[in-house]
Structures are given as structure tokens and as C-alpha cells.
N, C-alpha and C. Protein backbone atom coordinates (compact mmCIF):
# COMPACT_ATOMS: atom_id res chain seq x y z
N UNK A 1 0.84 -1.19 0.00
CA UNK A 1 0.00 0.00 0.00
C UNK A 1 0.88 1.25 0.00
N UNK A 2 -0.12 1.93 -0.75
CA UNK A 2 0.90 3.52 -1.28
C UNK A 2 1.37 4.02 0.48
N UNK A 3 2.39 5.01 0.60
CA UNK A 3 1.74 6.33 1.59
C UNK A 3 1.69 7.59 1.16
N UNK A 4 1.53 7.38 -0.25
CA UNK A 4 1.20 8.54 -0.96
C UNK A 4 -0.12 9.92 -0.49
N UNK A 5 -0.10 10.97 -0.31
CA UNK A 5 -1.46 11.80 -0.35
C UNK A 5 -1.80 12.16 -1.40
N UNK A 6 -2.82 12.11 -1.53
CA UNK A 6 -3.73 12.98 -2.53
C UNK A 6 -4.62 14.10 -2.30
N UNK A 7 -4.26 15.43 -2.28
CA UNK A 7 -4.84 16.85 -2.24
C UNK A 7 -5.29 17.43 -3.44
N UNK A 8 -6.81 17.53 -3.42
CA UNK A 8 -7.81 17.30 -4.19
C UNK A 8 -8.20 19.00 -4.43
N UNK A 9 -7.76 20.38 -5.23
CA UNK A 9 -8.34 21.04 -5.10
C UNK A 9 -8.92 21.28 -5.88
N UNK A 10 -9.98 22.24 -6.01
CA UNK A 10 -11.92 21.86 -6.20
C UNK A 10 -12.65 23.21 -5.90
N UNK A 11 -13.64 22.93 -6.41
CA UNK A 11 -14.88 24.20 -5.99
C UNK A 11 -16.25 23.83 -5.85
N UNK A 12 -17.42 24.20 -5.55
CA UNK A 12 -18.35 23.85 -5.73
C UNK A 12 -19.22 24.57 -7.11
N UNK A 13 -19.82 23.48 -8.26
CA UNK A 13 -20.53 23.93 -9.22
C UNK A 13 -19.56 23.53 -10.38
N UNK A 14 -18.51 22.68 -10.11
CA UNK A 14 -17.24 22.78 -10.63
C UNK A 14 -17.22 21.02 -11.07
N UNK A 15 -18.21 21.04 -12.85
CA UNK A 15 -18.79 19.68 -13.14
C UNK A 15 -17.12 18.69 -13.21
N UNK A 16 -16.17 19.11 -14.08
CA UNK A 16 -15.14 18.60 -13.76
C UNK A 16 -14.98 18.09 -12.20
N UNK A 17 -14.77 18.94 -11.05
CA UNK A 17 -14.41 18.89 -9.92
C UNK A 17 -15.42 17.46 -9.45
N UNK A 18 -16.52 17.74 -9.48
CA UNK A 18 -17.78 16.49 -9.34
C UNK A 18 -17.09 15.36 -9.73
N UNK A 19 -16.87 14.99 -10.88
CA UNK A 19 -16.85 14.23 -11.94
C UNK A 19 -15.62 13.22 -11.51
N UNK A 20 -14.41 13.68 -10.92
CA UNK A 20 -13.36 13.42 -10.44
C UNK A 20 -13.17 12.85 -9.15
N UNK A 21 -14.12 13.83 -8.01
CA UNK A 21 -14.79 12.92 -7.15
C UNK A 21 -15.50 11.77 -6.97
N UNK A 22 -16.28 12.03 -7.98
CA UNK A 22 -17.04 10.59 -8.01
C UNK A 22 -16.24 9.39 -8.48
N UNK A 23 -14.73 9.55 -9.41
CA UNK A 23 -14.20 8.64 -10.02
C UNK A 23 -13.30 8.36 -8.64
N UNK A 24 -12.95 9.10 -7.84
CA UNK A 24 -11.93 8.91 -6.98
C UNK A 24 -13.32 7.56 -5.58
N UNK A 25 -13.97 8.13 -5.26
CA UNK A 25 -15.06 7.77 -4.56
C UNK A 25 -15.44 5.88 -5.30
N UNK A 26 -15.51 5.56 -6.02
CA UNK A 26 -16.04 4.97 -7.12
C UNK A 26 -14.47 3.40 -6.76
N UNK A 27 -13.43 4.39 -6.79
CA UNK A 27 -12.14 3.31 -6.40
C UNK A 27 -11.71 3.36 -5.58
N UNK A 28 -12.40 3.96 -4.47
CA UNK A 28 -12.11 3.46 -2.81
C UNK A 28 -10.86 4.58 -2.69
N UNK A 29 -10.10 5.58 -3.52
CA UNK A 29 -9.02 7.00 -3.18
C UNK A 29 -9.82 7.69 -2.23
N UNK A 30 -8.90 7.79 -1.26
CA UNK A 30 -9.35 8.79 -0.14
C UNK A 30 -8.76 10.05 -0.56
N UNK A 31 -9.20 11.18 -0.44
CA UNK A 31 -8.15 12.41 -0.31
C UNK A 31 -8.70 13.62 0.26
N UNK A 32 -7.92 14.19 0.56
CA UNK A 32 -7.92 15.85 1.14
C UNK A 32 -8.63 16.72 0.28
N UNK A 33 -9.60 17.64 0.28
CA UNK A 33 -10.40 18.65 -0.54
C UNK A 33 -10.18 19.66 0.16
N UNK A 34 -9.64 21.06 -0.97
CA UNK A 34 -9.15 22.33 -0.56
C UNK A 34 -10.54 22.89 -1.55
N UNK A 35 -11.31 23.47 -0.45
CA UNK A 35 -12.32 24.19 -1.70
C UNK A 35 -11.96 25.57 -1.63
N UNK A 36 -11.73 26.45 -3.60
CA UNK A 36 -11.49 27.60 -3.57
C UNK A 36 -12.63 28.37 -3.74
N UNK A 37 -13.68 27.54 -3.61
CA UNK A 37 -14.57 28.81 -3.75
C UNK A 37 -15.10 30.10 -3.18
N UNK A 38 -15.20 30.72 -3.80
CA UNK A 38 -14.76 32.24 -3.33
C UNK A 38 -13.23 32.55 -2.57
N UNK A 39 -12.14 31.82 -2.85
CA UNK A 39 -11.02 31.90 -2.08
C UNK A 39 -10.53 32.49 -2.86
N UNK A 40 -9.95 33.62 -3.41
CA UNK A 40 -8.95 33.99 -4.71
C UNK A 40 -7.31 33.69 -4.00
N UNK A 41 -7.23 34.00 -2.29
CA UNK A 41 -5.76 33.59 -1.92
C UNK A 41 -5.42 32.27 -2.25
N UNK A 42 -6.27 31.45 -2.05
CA UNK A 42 -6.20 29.61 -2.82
C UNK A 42 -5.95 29.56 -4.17
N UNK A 43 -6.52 31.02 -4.67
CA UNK A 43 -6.38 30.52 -6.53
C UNK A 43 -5.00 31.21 -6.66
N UNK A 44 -4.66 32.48 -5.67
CA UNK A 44 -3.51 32.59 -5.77
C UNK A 44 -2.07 31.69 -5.64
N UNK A 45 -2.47 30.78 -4.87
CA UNK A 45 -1.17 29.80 -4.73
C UNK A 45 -1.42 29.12 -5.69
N UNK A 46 -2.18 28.15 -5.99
CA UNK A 46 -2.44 27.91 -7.35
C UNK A 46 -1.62 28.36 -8.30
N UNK A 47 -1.54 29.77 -8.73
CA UNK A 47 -1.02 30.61 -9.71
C UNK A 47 0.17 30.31 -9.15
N UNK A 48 0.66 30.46 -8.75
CA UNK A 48 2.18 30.20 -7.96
C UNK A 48 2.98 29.68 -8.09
N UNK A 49 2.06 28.22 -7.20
CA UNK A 49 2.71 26.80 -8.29
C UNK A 49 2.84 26.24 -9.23
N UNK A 50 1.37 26.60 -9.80
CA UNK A 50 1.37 26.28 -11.55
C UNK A 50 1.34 26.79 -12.21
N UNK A 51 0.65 27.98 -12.13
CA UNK A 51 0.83 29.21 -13.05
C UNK A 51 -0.74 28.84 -13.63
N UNK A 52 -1.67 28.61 -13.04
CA UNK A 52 -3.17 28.54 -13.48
C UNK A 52 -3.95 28.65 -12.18
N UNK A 53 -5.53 29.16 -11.97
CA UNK A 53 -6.46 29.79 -11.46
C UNK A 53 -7.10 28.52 -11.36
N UNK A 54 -7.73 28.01 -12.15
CA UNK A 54 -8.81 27.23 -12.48
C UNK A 54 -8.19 25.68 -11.45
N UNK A 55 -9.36 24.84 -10.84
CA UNK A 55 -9.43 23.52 -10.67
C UNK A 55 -9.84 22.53 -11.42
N UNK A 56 -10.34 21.49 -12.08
CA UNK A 56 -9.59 20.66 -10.19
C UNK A 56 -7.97 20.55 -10.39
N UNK A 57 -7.13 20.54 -9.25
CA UNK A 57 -5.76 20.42 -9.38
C UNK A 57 -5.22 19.03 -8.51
N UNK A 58 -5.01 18.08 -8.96
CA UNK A 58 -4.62 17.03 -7.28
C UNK A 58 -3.27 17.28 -7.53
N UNK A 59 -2.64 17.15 -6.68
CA UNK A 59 -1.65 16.84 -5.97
C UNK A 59 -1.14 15.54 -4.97
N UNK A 60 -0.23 14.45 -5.45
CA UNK A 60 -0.19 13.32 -5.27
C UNK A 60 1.66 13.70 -4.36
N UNK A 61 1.99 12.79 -3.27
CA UNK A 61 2.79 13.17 -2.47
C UNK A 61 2.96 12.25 -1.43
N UNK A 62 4.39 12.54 -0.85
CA UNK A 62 4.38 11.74 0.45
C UNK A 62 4.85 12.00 1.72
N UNK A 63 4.58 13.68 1.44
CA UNK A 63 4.75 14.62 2.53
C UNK A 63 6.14 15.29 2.11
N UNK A 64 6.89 14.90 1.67
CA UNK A 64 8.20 15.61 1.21
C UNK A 64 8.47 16.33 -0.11
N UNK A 65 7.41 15.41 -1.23
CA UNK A 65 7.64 15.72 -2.59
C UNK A 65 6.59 15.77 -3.26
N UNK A 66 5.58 16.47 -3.94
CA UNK A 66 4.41 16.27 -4.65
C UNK A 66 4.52 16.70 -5.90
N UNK A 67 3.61 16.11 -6.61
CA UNK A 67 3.37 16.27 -8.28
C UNK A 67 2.23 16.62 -8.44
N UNK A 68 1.98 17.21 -9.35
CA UNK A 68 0.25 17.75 -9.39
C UNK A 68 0.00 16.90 -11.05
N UNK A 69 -1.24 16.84 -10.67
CA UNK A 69 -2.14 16.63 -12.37
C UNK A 69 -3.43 17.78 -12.46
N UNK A 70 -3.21 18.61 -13.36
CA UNK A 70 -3.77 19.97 -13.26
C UNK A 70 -4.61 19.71 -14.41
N UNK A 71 -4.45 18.66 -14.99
CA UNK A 71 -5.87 18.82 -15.91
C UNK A 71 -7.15 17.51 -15.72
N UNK A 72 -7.13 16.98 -14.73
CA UNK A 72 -7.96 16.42 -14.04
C UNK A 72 -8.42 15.07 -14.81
N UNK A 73 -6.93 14.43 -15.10
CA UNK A 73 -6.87 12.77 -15.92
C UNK A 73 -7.23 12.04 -14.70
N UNK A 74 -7.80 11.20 -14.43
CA UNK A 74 -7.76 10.31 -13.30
C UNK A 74 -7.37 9.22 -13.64
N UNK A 75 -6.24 9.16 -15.06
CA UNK A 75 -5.51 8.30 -15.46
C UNK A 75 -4.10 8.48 -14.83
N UNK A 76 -3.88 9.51 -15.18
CA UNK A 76 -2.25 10.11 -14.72
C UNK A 76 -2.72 10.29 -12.75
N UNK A 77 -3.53 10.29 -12.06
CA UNK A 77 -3.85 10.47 -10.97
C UNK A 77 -3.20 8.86 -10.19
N UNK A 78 -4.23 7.92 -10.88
CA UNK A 78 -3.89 6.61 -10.45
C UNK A 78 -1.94 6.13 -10.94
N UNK A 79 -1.39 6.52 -12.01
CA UNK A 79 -0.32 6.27 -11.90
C UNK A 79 0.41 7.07 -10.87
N UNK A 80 0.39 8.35 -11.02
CA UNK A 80 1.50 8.64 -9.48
C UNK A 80 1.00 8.29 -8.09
N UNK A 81 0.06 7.86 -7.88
CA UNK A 81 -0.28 6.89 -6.80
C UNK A 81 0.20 5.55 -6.62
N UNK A 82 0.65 5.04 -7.71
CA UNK A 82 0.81 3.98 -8.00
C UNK A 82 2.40 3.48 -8.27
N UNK A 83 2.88 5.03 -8.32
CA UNK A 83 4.31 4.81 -8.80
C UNK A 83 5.46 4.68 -7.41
């Protein structure tokens, strides 16, 4: 078993964001949800790290090192979980 995290950020109304949940929900992935809604300081770090506003963003990790998948594959999600 991984000890990978998965930090899930998200909004509400946000059909992608849904959609991703339910796939994560669906294969038993637990993870952390950062909701930005109405947060612009959240969309600001966002911008920061990736240089984009918009969700969903996960972030896969093991407390020392994380990778993000910013366009919300829950293909590329399950491999760095997996890796």
C-alpha cells in the first residue's frame, strides 16, 4: 500500500471537480479537498505553483515531494499513486 497523499483542489458547481470525485469515490481514493470557492488567496497559490487559477488540481505526495495533475486525468492520478 501507497503512503502517498492525494490533495484534491476543487470548488463547488465545478462539473469537472464532481466528476473526479465521483471517479476517486467509485475506487475506494481517499483524499484531502481544498475548496477555492470564493477563495482567490487559494487561486492565488495555485497561480504560484502552476501558473493557473482554475481547478480541479490534485496533488499526489508523500509529505516531502508532490506532483500535481492539473488537468484532471484520473488516469495520470492513479499512476503517481501507483508509482
Amino acid at each position: 500500500m501507497s503512503n502517498k497523499k492525494l490533495v484534491l483542489w476543487n470548488r463547488a458547481g465545478c462539473e469537472s471537480c464532481q466528476q473526479l470525485k465521483a471517479q476517486l469515490a467509485n475506487n475506494g481514493i481517499d483524499y484531502v479537498s481544498i475548496d477555492v470557492e470564493g477563495k482567490n488567496e487559494l487561486r492565488d497559490v495555485l497561480e504560484a505553483k502552476y501558473g493557473i487559477r482554475h481547478v480541479p488540481v490534485a496533488e499526489i505526495g508523500d509529505g516531502e515531494s508532490y506532483a500535481a495533475v492539473t488537468d484532471g486525468s484520473f488516469e495520470k492520478i492513479q499512476a503517481l499513486l501507483q508509482a
